[in-house]
PDB file of N, CA and C in Angstrom:
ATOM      1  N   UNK A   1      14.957   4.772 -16.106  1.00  0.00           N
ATOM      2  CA  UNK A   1      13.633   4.245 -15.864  1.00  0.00           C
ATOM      3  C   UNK A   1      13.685   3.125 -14.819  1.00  0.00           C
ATOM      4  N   UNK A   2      14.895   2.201 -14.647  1.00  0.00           N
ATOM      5  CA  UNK A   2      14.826   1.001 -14.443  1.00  0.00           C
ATOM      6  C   UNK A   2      14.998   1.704 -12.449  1.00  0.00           C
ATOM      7  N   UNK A   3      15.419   2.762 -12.586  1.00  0.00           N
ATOM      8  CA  UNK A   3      16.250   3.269 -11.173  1.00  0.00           C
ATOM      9  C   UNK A   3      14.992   3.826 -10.637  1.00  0.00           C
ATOM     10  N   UNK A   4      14.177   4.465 -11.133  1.00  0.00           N
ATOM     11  CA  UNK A   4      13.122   4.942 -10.510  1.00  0.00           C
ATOM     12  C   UNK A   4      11.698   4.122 -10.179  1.00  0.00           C
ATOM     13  N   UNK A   5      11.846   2.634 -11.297  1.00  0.00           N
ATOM     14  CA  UNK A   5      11.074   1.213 -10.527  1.00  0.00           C
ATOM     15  C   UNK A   5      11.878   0.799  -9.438  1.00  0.00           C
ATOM     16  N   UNK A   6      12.489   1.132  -9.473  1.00  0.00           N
ATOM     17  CA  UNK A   6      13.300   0.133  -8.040  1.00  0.00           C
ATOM     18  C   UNK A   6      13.218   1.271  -6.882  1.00  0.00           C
ATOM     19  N   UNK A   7      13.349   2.443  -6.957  1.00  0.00           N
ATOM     20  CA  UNK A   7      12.932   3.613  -6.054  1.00  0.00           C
ATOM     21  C   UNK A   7      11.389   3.209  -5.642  1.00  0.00           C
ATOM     22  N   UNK A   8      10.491   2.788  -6.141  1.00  0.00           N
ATOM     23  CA  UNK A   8       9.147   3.566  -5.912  1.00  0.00           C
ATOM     24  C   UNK A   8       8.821   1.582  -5.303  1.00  0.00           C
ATOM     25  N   UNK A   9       9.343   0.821  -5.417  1.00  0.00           N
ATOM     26  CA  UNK A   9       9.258  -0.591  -5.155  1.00  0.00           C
ATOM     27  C   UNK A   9       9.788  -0.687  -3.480  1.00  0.00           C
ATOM     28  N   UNK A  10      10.952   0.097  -3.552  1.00  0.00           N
ATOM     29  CA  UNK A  10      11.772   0.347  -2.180  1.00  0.00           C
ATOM     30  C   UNK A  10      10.917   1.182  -1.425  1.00  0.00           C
ATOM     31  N   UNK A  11       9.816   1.964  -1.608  1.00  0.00           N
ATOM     32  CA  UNK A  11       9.241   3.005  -0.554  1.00  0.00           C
ATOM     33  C   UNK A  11       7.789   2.193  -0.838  1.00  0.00           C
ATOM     34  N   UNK A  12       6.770   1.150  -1.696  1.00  0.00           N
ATOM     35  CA  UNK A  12       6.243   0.590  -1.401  1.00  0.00           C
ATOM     36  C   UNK A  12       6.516  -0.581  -0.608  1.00  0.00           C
ATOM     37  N   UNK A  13       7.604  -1.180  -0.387  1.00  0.00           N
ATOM     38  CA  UNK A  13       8.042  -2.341   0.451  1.00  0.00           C
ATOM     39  C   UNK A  13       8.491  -2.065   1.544  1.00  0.00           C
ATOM     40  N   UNK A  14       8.552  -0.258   1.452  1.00  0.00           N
ATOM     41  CA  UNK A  14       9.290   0.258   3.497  1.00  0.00           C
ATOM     42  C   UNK A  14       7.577   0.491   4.032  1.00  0.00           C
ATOM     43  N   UNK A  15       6.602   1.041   3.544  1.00  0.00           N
ATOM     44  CA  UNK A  15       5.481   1.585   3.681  1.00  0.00           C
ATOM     45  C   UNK A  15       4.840   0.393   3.867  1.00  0.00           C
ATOM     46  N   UNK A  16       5.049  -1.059   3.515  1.00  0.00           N
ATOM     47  CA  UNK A  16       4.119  -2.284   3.739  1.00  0.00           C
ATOM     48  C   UNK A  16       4.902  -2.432   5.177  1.00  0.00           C
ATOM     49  N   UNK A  17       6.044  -2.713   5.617  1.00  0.00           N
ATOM     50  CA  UNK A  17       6.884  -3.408   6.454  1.00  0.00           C
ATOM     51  C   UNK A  17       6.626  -2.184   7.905  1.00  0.00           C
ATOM     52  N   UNK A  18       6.605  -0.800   7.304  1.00  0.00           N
ATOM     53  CA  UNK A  18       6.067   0.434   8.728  1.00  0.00           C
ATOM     54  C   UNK A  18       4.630   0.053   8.692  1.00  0.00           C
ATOM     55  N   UNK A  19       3.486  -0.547   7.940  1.00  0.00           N
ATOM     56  CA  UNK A  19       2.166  -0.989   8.438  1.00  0.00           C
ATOM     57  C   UNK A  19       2.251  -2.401   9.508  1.00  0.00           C
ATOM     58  N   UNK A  20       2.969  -3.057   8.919  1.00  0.00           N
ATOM     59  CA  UNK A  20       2.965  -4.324   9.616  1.00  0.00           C
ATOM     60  C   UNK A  20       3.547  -4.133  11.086  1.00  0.00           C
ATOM     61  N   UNK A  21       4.603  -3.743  10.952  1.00  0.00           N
ATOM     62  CA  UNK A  21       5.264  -3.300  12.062  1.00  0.00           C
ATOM     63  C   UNK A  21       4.077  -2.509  13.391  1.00  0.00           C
ATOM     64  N   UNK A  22       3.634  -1.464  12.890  1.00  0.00           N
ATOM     65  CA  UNK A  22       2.754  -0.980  13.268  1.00  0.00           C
ATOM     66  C   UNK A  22       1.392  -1.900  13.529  1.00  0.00           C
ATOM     67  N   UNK A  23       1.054  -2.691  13.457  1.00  0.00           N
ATOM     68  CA  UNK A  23      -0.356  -3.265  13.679  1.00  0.00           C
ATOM     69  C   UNK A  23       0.243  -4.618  14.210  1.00  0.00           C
ATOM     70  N   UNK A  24       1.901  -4.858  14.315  1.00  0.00           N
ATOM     71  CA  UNK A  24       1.780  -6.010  16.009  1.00  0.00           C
ATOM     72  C   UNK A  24       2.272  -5.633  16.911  1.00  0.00           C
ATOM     73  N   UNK A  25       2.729  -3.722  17.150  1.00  0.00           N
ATOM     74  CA  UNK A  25       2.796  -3.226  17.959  1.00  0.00           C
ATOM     75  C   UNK A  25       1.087  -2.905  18.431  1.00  0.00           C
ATOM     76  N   UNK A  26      -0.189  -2.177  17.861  1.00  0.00           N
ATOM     77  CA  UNK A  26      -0.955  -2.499  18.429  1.00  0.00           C
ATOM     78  C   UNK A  26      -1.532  -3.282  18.641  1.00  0.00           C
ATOM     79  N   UNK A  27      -1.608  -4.947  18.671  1.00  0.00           N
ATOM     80  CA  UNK A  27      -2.317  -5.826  18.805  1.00  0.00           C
ATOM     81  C   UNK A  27      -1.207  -6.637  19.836  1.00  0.00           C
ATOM     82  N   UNK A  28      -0.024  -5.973  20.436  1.00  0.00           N
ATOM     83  CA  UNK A  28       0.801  -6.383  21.312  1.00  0.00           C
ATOM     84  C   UNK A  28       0.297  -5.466  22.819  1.00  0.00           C
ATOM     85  N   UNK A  29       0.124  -3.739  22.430  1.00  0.00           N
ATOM     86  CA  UNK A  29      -0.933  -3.127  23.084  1.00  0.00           C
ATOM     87  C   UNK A  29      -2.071  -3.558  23.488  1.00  0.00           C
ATOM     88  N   UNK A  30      -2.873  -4.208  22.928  1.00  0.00           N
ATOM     89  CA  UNK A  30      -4.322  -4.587  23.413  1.00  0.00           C
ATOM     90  C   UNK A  30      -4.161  -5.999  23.709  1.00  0.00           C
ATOM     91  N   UNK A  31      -3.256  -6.806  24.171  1.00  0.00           N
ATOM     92  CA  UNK A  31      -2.942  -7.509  24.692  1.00  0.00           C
ATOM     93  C   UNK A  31      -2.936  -7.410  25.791  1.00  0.00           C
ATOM     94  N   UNK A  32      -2.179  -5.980  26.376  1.00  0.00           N
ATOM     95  CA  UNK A  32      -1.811  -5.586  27.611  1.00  0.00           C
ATOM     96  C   UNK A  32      -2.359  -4.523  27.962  1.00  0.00           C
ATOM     97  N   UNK A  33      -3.787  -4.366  27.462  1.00  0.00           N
ATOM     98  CA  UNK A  33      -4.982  -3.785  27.577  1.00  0.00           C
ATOM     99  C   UNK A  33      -4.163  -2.196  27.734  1.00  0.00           C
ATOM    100  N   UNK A  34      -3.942  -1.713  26.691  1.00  0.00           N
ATOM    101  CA  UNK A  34      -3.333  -0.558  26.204  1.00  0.00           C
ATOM    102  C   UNK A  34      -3.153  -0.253  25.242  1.00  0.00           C
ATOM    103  N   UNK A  35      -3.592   1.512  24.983  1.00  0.00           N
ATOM    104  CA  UNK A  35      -3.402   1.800  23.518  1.00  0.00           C
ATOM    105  C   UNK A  35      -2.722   2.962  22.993  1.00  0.00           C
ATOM    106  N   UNK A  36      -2.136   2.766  22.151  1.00  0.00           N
ATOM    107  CA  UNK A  36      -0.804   3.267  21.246  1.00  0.00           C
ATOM    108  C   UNK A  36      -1.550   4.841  20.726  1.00  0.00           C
ATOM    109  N   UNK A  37      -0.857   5.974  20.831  1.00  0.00           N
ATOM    110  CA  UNK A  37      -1.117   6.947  19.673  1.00  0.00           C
ATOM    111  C   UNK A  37      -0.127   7.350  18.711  1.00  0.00           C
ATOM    112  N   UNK A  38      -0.254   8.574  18.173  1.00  0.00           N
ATOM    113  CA  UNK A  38       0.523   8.518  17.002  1.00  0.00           C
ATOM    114  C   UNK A  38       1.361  10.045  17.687  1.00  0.00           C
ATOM    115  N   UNK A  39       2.015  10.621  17.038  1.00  0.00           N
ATOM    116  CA  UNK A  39       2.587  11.915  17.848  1.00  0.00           C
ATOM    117  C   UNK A  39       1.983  12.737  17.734  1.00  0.00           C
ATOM    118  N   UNK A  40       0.892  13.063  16.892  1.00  0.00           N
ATOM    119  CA  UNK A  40      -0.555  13.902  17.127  1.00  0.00           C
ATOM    120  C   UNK A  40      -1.205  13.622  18.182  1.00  0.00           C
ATOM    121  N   UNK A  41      -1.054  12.411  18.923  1.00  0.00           N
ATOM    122  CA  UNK A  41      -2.179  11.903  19.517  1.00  0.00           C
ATOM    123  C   UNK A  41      -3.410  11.139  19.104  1.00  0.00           C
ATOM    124  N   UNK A  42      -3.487  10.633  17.565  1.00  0.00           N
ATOM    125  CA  UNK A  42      -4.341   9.785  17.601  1.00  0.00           C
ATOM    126  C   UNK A  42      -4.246   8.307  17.812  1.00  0.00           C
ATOM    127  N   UNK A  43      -5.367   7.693  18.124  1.00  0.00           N
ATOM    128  CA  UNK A  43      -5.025   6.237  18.509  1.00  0.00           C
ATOM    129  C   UNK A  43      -5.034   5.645  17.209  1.00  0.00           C
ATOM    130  N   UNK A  44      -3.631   4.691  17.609  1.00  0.00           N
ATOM    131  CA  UNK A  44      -3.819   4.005  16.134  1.00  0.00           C
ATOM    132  C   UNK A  44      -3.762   2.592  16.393  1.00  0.00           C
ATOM    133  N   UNK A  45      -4.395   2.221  15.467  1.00  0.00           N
ATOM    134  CA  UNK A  45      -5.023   0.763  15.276  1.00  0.00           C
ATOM    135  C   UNK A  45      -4.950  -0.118  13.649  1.00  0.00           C
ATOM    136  N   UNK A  46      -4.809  -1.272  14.255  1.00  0.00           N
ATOM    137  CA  UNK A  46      -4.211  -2.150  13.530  1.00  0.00           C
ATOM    138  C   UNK A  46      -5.261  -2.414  11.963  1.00  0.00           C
ATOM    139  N   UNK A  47      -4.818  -2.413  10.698  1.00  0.00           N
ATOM    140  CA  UNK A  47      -5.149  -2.810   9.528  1.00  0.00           C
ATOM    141  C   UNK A  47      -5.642  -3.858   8.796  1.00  0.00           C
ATOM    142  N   UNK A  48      -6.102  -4.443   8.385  1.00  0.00           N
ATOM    143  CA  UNK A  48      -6.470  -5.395   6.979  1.00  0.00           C
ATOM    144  C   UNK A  48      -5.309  -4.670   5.894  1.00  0.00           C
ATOM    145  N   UNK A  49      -4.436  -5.200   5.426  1.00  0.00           N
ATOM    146  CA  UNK A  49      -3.753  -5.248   4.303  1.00  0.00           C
ATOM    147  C   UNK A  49      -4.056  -6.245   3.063  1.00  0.00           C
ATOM    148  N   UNK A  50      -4.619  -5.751   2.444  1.00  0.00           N
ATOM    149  CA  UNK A  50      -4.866  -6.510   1.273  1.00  0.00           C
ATOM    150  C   UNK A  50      -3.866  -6.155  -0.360  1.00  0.00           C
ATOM    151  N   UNK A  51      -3.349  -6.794  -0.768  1.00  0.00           N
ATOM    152  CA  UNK A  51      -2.180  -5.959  -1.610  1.00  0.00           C
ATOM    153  C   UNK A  51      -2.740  -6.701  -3.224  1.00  0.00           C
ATOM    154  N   UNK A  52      -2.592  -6.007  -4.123  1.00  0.00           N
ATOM    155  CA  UNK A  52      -3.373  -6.091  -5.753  1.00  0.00           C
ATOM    156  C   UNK A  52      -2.627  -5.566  -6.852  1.00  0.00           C
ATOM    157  N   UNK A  53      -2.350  -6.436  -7.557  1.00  0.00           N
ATOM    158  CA  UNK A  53      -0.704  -6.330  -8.529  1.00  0.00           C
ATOM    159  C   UNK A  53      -1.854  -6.326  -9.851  1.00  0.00           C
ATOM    160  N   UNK A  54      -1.382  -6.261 -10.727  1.00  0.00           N
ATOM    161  CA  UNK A  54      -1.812  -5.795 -12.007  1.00  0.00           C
ATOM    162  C   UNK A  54      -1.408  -7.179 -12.566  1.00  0.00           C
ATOM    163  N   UNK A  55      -2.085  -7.652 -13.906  1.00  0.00           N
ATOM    164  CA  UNK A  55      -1.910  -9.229 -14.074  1.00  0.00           C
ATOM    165  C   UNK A  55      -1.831  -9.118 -15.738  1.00  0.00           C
ATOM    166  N   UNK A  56      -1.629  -7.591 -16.181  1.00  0.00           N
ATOM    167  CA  UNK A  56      -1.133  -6.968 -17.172  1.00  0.00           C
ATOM    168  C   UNK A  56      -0.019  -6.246 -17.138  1.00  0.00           C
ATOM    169  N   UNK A  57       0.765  -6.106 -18.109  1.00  0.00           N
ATOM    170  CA  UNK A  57       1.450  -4.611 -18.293  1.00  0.00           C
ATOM    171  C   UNK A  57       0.975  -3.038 -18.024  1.00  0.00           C
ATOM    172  N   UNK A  58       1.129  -2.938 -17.447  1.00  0.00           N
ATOM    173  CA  UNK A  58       1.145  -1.846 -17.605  1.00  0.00           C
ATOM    174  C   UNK A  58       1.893   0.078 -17.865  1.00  0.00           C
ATOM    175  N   UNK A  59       2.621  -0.896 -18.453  1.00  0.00           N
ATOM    176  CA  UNK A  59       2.935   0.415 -19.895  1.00  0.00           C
ATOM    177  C   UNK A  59       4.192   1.093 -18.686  1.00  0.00           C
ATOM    178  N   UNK A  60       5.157   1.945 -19.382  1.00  0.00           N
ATOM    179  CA  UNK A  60       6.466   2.829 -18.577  1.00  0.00           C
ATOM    180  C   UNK A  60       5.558   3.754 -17.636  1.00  0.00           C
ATOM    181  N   UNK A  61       6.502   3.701 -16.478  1.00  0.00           N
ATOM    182  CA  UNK A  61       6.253   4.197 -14.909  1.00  0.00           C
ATOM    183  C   UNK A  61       6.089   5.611 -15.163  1.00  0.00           C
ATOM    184  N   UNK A  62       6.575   6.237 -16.677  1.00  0.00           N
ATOM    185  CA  UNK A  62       6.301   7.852 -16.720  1.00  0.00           C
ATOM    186  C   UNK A  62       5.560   8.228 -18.166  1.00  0.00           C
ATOM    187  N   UNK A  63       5.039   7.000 -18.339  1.00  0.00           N
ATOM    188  CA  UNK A  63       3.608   7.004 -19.288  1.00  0.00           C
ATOM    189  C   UNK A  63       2.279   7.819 -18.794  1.00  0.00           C
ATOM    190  N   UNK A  64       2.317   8.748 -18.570  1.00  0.00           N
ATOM    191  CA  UNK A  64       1.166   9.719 -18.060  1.00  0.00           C
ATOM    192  C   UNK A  64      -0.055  10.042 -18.918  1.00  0.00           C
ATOM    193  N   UNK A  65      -0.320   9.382 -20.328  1.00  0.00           N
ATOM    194  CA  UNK A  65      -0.719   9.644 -21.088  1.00  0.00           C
ATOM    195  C   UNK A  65      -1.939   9.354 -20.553  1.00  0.00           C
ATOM    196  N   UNK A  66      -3.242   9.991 -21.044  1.00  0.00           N
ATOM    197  CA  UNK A  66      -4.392  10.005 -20.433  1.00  0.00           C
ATOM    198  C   UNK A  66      -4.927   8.270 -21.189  1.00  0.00           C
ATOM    199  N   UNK A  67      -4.646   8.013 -22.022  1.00  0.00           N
ATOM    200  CA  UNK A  67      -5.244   6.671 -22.348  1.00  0.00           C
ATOM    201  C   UNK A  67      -4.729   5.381 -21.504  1.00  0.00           C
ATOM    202  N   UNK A  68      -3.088   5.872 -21.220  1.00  0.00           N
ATOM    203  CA  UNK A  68      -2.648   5.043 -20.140  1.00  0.00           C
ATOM    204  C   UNK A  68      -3.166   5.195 -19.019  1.00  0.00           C
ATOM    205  N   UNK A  69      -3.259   6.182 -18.628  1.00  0.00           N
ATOM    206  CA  UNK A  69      -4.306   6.306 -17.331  1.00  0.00           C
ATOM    207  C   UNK A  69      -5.388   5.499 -16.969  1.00  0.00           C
ATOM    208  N   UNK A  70      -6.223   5.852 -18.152  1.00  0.00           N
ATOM    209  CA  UNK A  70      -7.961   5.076 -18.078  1.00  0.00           C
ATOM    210  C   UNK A  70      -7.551   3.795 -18.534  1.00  0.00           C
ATOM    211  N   UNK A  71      -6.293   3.332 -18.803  1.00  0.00           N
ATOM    212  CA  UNK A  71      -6.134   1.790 -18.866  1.00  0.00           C
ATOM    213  C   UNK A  71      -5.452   1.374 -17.815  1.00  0.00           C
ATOM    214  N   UNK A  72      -5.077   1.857 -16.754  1.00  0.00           N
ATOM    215  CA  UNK A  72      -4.760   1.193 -15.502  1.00  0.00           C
ATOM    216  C   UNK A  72      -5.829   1.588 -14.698  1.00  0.00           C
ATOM    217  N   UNK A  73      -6.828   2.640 -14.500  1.00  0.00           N
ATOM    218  CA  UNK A  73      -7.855   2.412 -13.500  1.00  0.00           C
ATOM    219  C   UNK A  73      -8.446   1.906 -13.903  1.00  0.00           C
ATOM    220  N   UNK A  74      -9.094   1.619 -15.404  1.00  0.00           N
ATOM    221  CA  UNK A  74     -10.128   0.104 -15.573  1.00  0.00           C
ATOM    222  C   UNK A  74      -9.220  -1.175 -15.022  1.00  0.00           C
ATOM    223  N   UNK A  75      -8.099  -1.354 -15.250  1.00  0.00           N
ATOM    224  CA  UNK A  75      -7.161  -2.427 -15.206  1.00  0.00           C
ATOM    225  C   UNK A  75      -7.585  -2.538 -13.133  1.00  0.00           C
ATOM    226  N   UNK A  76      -7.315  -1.619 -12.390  1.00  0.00           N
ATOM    227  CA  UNK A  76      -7.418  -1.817 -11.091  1.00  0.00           C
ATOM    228  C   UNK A  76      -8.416  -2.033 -10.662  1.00  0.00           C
ATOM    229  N   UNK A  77      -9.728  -1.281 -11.575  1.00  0.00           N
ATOM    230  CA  UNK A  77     -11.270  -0.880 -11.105  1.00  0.00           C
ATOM    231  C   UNK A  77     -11.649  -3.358 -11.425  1.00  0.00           C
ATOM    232  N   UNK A  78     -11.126  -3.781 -12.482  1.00  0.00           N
ATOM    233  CA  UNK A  78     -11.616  -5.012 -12.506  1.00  0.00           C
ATOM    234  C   UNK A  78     -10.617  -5.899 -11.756  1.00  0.00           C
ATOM    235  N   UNK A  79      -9.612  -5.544 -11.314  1.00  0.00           N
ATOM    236  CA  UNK A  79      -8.951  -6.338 -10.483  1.00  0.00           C
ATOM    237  C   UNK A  79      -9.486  -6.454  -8.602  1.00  0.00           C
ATOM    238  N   UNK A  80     -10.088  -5.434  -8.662  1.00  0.00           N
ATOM    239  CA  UNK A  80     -10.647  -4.571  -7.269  1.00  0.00           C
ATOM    240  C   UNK A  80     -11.943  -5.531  -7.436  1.00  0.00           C
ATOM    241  N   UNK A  81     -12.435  -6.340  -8.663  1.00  0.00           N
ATOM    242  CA  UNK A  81     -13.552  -6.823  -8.639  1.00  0.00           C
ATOM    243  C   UNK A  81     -13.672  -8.178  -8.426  1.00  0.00           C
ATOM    244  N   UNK A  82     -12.269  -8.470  -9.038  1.00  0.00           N
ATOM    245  CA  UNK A  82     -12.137  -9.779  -8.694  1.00  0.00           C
ATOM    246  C   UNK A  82     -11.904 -10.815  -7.307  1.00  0.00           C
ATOM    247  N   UNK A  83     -11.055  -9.600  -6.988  1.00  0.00           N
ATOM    248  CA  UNK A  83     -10.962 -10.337  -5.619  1.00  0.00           C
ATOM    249  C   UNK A  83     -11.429  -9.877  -4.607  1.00  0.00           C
TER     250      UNK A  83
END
């Protein structure tokens, strides 16, 4: 259990650090009045990151149980409210 929190912590903390990365490469672009695409070709542009931790438990990472469920999206739905 403990290996697969630290897995899913490691690909939320590479996925924050490839946004960031990404949005002062474009705001280094529009500096130099130029803009970045993606290898599709779309233009990409820089984010608002806002990040929202849970200020409860919330129960084992392979707790799928439907009551655990509707107790972490109320848990997110009033955290989403607070701030």
């Amino acid at each position: 259990m403990r290996a697969l929190d630290i897995m899913l912590n490691e690909i939320f903390v590479n996925d924050l650090e490839q946004t960031l990365r990404i949005n002062r490469l474009v705001k280094e672009a529009k500096k130099r009045h130029s803009v970045l695409h993606n290898a599709s070709g779309r233009k990409l542009k820089a984010v608002n990151i806002r990040i929202i931790e849970p200020t409860a438990d919330m129960g084992e990472t392979l707790d799928l149980s439907r009551d655990m469920a509707l107790r972490r999206l109320r848990h997110g739905w009033d955290r989403t409210q607070q701030i």
